[in-house]
N, C-alpha and C. Protein backbone atom coordinates (compact mmCIF):
# COMPACT_ATOMS: atom_id res chain seq x y z
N UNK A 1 76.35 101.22 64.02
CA UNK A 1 77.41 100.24 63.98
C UNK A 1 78.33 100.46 65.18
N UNK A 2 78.66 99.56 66.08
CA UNK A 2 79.47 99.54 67.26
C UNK A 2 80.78 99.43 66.52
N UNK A 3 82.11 99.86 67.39
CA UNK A 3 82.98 99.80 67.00
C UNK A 3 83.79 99.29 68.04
N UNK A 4 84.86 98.40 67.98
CA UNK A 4 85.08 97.74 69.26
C UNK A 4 86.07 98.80 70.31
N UNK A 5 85.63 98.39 71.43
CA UNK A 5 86.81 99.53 72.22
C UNK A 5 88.65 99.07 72.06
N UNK A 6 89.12 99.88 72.25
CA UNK A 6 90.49 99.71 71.82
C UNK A 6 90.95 99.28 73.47
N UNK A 7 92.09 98.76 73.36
CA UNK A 7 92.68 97.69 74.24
C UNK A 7 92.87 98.67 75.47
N UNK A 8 93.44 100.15 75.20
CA UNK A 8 94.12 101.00 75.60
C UNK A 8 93.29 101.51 76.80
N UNK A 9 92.11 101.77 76.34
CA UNK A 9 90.86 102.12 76.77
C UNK A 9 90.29 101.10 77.76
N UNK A 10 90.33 99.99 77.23
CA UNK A 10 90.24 98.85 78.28
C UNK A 10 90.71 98.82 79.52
N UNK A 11 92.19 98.85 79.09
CA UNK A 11 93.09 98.68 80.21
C UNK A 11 92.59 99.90 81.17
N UNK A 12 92.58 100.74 80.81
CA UNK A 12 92.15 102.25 81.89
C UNK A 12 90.86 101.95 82.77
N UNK A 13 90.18 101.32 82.31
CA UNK A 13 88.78 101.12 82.72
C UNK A 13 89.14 100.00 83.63
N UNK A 14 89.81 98.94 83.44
CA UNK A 14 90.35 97.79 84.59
C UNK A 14 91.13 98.54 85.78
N UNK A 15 92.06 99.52 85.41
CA UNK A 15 92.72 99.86 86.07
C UNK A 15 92.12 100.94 87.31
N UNK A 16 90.81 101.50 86.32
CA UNK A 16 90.03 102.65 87.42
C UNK A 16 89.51 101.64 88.12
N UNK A 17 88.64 100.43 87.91
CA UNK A 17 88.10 99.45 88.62
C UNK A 17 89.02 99.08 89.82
N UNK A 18 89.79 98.89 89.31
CA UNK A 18 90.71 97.79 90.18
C UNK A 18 91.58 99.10 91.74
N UNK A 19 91.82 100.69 91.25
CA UNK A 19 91.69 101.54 92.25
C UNK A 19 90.57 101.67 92.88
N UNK A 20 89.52 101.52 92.04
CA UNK A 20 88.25 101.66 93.42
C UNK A 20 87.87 100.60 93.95
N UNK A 21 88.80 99.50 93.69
CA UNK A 21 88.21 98.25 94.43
C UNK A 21 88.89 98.95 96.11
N UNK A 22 90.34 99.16 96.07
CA UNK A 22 91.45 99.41 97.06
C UNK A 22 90.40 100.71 98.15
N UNK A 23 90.06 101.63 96.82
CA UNK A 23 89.67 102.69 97.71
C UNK A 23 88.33 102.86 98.96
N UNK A 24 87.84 101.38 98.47
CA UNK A 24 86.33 101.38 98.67
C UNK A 24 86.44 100.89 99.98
N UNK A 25 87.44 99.84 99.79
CA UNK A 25 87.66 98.44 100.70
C UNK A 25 88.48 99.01 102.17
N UNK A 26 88.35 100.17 102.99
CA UNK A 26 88.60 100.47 104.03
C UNK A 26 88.18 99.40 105.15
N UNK A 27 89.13 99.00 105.75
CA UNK A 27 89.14 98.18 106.86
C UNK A 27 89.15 98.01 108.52
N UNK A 28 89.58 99.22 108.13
CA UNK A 28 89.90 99.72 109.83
C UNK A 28 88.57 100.00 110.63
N UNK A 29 87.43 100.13 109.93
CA UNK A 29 86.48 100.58 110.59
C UNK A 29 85.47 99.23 111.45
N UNK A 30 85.91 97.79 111.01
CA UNK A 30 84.81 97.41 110.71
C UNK A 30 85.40 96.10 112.00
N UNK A 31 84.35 95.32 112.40
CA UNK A 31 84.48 94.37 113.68
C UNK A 31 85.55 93.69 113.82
N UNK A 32 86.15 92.12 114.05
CA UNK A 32 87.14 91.24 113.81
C UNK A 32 87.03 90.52 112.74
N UNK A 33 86.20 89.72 112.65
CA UNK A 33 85.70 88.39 112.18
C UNK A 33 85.20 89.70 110.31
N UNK A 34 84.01 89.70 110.99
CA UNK A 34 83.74 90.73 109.62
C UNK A 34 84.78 91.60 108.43
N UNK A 35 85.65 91.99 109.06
CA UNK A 35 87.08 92.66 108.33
C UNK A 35 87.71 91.42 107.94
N UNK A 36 87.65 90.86 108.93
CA UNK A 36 88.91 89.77 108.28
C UNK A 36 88.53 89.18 107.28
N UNK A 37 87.20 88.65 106.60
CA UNK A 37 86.28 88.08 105.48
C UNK A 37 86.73 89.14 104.78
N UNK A 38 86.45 90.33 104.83
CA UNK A 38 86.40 91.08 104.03
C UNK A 38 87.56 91.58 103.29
N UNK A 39 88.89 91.42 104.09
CA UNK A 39 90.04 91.78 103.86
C UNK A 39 90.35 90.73 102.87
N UNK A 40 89.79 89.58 103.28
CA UNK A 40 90.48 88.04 101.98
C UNK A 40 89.47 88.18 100.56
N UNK A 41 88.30 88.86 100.78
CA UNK A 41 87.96 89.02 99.50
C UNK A 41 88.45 89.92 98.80
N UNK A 42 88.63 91.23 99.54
CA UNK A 42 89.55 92.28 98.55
C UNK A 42 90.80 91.82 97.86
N UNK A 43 91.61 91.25 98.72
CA UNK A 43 92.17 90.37 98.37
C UNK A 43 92.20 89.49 96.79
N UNK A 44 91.27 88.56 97.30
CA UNK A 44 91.22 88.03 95.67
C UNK A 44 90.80 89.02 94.63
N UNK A 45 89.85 89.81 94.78
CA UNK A 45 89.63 90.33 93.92
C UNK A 45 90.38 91.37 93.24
N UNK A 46 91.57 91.62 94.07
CA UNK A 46 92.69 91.90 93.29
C UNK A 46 93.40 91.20 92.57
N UNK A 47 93.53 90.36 93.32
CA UNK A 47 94.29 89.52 92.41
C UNK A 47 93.77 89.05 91.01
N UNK A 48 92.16 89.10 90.93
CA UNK A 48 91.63 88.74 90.01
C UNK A 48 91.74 90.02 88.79
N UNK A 49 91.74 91.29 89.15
CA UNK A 49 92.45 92.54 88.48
C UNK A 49 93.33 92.21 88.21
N UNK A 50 94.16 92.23 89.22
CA UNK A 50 95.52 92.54 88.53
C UNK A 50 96.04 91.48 87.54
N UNK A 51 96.23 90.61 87.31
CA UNK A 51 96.37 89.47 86.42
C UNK A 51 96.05 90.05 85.10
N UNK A 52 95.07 91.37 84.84
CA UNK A 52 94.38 91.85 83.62
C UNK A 52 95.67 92.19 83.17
N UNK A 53 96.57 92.56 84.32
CA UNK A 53 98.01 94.07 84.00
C UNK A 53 99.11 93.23 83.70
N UNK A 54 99.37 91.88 83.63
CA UNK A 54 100.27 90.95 83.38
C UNK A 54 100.45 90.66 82.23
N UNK A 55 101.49 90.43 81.40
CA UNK A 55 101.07 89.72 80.24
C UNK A 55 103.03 88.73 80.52
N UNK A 56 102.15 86.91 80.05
CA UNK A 56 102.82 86.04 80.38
C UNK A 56 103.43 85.50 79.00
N UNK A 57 104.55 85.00 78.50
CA UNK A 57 105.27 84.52 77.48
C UNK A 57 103.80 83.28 77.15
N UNK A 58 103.81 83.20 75.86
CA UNK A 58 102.81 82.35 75.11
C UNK A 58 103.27 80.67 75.77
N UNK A 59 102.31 80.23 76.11
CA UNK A 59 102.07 79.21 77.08
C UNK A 59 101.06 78.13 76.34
N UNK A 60 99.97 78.28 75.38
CA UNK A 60 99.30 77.24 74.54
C UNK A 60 98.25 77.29 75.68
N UNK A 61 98.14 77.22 77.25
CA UNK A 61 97.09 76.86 77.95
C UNK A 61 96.17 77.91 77.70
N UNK A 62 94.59 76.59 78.09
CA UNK A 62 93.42 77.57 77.35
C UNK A 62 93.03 78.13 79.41
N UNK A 63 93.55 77.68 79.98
CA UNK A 63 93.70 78.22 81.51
C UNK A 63 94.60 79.17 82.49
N UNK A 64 93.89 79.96 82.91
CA UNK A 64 94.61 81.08 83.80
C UNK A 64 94.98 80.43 85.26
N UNK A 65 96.38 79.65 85.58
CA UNK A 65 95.80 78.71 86.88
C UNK A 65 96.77 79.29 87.99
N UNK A 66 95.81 79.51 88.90
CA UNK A 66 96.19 80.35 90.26
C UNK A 66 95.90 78.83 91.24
N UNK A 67 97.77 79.23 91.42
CA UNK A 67 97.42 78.19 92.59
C UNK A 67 98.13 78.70 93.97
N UNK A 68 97.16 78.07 94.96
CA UNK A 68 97.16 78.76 96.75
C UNK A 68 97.96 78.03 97.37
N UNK A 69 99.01 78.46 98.15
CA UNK A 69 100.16 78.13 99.47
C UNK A 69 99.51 78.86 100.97
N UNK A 70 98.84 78.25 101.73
CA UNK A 70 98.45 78.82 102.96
C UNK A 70 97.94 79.88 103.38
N UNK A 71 96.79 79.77 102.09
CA UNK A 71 95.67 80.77 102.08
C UNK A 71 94.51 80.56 102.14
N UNK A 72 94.37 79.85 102.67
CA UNK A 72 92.85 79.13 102.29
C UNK A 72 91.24 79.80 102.67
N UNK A 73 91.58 81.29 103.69
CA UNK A 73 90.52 82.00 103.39
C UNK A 73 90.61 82.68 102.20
N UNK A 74 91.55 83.22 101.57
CA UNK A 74 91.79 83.93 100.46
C UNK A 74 91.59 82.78 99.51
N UNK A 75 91.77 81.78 99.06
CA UNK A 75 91.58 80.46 98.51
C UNK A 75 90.16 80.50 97.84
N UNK A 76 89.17 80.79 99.17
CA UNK A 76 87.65 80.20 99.13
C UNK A 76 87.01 81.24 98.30
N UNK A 77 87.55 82.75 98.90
CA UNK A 77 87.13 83.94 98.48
C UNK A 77 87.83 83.80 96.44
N UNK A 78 89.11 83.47 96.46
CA UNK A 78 89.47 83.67 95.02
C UNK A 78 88.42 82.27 93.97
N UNK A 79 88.06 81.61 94.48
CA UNK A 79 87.27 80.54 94.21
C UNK A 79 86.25 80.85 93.78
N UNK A 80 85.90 81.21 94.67
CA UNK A 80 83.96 82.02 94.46
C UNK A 80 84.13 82.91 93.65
N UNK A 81 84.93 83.84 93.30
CA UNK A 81 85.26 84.89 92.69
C UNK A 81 85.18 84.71 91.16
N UNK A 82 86.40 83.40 91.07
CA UNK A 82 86.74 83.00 89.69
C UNK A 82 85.64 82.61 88.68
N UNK A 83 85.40 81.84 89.63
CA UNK A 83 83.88 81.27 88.80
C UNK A 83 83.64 81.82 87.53
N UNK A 84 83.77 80.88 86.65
CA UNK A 84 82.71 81.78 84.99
C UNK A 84 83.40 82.98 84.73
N UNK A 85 84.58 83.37 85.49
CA UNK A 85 85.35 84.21 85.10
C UNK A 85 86.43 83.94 83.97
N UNK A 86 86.84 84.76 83.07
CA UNK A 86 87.95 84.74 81.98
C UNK A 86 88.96 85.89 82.14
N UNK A 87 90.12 85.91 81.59
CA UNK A 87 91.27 86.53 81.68
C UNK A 87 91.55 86.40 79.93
N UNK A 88 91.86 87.80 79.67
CA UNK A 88 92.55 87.53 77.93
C UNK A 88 92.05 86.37 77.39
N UNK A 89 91.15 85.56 77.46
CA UNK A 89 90.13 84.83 77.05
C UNK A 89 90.80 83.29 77.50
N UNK A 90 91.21 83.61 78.80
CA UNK A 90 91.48 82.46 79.20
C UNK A 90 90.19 82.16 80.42
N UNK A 91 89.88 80.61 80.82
CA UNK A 91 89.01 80.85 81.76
C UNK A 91 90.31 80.81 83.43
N UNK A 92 89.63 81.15 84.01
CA UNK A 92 90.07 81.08 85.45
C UNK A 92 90.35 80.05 86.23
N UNK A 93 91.34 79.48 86.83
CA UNK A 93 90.84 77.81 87.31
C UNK A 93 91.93 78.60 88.74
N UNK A 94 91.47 78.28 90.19
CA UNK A 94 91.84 78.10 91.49
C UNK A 94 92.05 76.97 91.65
N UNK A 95 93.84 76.45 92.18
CA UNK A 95 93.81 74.93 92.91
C UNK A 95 94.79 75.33 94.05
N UNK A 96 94.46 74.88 95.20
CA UNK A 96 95.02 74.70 96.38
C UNK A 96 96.34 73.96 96.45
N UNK A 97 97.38 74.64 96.53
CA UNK A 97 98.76 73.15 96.66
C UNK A 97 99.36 73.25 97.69
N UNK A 98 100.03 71.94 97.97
CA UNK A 98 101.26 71.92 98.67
C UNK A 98 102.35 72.57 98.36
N UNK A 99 103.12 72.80 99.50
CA UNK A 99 104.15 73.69 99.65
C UNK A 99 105.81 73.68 98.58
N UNK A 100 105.32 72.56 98.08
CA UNK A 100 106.40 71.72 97.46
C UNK A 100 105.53 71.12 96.25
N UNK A 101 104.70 71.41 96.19
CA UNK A 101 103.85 71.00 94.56
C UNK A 101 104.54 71.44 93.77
N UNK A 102 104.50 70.59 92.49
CA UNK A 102 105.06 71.03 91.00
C UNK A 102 104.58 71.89 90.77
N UNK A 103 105.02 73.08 90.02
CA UNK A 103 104.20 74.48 89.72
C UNK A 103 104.39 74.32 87.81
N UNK A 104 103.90 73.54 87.39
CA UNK A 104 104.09 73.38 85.70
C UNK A 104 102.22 73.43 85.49
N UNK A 105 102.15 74.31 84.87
CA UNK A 105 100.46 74.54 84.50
C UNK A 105 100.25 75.95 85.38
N UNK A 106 101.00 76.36 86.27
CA UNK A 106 100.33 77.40 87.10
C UNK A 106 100.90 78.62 87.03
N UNK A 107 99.76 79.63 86.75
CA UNK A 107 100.69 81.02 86.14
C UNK A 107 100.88 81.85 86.95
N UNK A 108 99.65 81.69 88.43
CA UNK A 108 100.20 82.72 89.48
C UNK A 108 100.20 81.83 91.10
N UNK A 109 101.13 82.01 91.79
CA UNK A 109 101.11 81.47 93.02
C UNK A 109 101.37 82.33 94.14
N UNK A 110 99.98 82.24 94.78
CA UNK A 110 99.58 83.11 95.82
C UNK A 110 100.08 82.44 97.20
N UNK A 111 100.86 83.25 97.78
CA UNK A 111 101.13 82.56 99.34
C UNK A 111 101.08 83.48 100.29
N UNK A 112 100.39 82.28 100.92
CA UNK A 112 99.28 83.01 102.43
C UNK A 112 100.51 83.70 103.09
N UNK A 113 100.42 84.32 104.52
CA UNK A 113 100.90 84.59 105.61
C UNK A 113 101.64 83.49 106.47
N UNK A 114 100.60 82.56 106.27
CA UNK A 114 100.49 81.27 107.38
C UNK A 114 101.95 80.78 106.34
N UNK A 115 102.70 80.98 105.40
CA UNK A 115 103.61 80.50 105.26
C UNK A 115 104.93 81.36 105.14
N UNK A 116 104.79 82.66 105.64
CA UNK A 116 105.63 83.26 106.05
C UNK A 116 107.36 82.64 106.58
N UNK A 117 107.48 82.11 107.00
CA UNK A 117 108.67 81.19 107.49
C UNK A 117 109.36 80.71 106.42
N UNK A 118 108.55 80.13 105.57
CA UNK A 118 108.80 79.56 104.07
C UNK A 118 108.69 80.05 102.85
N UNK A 119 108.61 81.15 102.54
CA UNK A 119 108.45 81.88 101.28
C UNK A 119 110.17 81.86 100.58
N UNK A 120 111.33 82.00 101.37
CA UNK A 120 112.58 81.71 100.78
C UNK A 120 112.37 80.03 99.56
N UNK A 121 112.40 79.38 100.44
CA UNK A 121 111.68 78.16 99.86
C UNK A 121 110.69 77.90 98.53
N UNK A 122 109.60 78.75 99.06
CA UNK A 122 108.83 78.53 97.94
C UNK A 122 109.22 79.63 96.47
N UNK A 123 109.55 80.35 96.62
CA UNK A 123 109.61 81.48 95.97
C UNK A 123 111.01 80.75 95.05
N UNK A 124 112.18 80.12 95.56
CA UNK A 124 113.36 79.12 95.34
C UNK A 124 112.49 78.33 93.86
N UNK A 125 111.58 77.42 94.69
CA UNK A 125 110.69 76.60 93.87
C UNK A 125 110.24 77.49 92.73
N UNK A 126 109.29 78.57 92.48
CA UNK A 126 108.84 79.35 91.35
C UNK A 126 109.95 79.97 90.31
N UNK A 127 111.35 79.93 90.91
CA UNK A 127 112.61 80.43 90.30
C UNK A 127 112.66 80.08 89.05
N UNK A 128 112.69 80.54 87.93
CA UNK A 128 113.13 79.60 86.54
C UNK A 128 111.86 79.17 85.93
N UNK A 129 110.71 79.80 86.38
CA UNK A 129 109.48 79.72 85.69
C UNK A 129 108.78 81.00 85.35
N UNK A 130 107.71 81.05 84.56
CA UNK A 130 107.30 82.00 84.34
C UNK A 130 105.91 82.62 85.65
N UNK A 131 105.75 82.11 86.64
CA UNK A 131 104.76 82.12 87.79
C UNK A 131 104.86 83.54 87.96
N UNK A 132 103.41 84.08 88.25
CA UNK A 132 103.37 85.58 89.00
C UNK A 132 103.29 85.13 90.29
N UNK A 133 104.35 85.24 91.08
CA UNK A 133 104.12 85.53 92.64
C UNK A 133 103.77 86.41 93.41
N UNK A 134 102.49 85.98 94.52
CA UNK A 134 101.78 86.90 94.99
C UNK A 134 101.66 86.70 96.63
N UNK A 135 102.30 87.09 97.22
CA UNK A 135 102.18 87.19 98.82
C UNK A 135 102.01 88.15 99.55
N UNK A 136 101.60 88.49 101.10
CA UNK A 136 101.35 88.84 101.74
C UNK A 136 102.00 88.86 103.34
N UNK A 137 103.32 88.97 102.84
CA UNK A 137 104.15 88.95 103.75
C UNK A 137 105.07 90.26 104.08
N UNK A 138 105.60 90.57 105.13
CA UNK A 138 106.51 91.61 105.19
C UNK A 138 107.69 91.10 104.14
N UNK A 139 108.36 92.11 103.70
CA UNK A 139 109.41 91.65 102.98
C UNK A 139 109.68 90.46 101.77
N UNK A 140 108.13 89.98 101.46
CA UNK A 140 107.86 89.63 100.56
C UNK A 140 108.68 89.74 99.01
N UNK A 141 108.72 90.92 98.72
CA UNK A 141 109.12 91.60 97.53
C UNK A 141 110.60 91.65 97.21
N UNK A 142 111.10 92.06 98.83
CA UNK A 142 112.55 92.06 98.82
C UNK A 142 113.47 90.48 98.97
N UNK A 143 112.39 89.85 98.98
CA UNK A 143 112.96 87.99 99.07
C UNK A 143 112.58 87.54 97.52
N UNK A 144 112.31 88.81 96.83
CA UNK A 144 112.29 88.00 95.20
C UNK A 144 110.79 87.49 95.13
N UNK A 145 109.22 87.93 95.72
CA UNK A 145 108.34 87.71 95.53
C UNK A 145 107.95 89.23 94.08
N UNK A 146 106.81 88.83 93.54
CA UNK A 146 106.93 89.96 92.58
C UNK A 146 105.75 91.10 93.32
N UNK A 147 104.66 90.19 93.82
CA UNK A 147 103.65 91.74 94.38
C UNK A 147 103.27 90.57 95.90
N UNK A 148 103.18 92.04 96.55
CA UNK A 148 102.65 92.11 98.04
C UNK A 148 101.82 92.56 98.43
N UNK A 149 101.06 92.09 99.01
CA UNK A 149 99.62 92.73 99.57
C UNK A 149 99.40 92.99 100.74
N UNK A 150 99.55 94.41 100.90
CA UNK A 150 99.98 94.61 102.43
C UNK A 150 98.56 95.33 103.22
N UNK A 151 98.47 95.37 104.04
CA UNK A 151 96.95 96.15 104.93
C UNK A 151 97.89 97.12 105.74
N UNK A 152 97.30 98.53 105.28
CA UNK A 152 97.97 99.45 105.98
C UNK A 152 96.83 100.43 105.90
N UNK A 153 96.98 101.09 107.24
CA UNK A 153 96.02 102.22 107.82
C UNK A 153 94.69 101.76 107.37
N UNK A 154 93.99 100.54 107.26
CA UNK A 154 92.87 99.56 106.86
C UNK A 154 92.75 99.76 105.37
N UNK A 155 93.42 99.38 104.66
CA UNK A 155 93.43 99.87 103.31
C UNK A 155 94.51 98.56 102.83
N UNK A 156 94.18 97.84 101.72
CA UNK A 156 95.11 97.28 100.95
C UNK A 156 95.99 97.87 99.72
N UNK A 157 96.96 97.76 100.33
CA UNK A 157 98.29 98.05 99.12
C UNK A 157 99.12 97.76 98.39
N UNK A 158 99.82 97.79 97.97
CA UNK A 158 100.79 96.60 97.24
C UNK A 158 102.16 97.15 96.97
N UNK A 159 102.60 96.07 96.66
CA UNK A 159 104.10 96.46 96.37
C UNK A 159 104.89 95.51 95.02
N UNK A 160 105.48 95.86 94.34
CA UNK A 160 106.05 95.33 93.22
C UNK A 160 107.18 95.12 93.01
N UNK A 161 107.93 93.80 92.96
CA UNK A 161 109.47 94.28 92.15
C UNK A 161 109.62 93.84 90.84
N UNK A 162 109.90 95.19 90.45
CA UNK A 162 109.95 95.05 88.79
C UNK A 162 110.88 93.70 88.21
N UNK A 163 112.01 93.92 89.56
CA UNK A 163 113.16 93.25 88.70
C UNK A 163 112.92 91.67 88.91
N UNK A 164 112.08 91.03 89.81
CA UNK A 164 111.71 89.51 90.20
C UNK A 164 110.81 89.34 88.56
N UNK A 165 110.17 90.06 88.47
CA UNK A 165 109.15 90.06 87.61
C UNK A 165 109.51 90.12 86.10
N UNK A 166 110.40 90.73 85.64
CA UNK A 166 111.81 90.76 84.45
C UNK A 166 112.24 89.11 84.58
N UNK A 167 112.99 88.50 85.80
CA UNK A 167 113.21 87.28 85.93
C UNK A 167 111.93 86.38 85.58
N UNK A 168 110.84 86.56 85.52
CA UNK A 168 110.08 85.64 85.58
C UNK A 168 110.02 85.66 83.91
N UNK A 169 110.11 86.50 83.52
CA UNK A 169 109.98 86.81 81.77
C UNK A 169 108.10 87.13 81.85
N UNK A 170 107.96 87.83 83.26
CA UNK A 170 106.38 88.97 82.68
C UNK A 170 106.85 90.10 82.90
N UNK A 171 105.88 90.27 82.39
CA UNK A 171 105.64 92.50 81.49
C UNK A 171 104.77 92.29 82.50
N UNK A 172 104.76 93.53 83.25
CA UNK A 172 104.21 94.21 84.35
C UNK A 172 103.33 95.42 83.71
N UNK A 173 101.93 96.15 83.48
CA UNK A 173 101.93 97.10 82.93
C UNK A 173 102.42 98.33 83.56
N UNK A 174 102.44 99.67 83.20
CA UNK A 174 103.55 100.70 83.65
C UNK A 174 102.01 101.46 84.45
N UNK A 175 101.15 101.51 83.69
CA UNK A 175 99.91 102.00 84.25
C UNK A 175 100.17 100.96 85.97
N UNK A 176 100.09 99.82 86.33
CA UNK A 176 100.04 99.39 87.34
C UNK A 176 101.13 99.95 88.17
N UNK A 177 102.15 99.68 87.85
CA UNK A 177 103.36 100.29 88.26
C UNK A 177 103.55 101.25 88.72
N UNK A 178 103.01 102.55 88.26
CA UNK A 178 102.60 103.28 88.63
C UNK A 178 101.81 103.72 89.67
N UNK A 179 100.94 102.67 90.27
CA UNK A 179 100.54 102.78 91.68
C UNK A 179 100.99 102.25 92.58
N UNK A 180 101.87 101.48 92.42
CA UNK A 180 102.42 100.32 93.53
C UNK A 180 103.86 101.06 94.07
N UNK A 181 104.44 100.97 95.61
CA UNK A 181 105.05 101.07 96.15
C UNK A 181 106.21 100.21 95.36
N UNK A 182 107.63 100.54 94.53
CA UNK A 182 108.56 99.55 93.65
C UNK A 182 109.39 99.26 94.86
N UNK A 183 109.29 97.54 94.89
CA UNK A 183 110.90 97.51 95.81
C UNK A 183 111.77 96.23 95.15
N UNK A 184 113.01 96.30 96.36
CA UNK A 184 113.94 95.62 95.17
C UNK A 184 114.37 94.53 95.73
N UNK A 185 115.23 93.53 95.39
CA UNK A 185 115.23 92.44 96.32
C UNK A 185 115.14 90.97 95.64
N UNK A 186 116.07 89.92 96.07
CA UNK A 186 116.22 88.49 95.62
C UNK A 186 116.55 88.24 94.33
């Protein structure tokens, strides 16, 4: 007789996954073009982890919806990724928006680099919702984004602010937290 694994146990097992995704994914070694593919899939596929470590105020949607601000290699890569994928038994859905799209249906909003200039803005826009914000910008975190995805010494890292993330009304898990660089800000 199987007995089901406990949640606890789960989570550890996402969480070892989701460090050896970071640890594996060394970047520095590898051509232009080739790293750079490779850097936007690590990429999503964090993002597709980490979302495990979130937990969002009860919402009724039977969809996990990640939507993209000027990412669109990371876009293609979180796309392909999602596929037939589920979250807490939600399925996965990727949509591409404008910069100024309504964000009602969407639980995480990822913004590229390429909108760097504008993250005050957009991040303004996600204010007063429950959205996980996810960018890749310097200073990201400290403008009130909640995680950052930074490439350092060819290695992806991240960064968290607890307290954007309190505002959003999500629980961050402490296991995640625990690996991420905490900063403070917006």
């Amino acid at each position: 007789m199987k007995r089901p694994i406990p949640n606890a146990i789960f989570q550890r097992v996402l969480l070892a996954v989701l460090c050896g995704v970071l640890a594996v994914l060394a970047l520095g070694d590898r051509g232009g073009a080739q790293a750079q593919m490779e850097e936007h899939e690590a990429k999503a596929a964090f993002v597709l982890k980490l979302v495990n470590f979130v937990e969002w105020p009860s919402s009724g949607q039977t969809s996990l919806v990640i939507g993209t601000v000027g990412a669109d290699e990371t876009s293609d890569a979180l796309t392909k990724l999602a596929n037939g994928k589920s979250v807490n038994g939600k399925s996965v859905v990727v949509r591409r928006l404008a910069p100024d799209a309504d964000l009602k249906g969407v639980d995480v909003l990822y913004i590229g680099s390429s909108q760097a200039k504008n993250i005050g803005s957009l991040l303004d826009h996600a204010r007063g919702s429950n959205v996980l914000t996810i960018g890749e910008s310097d200073g990201f975190g400290q403008h009130g984004g909640i995680v950052n995805l930074l490439v350092s010494d060819g290695r992806i890292k991240f960064e968290v602010n607890p307290h954007a993330a309190e505002k959003a009304h999500l629980q961050i898990s402490s296991r995640l937290l625990s690996l991420a660089t905490i900063v403070n800000g917006g």
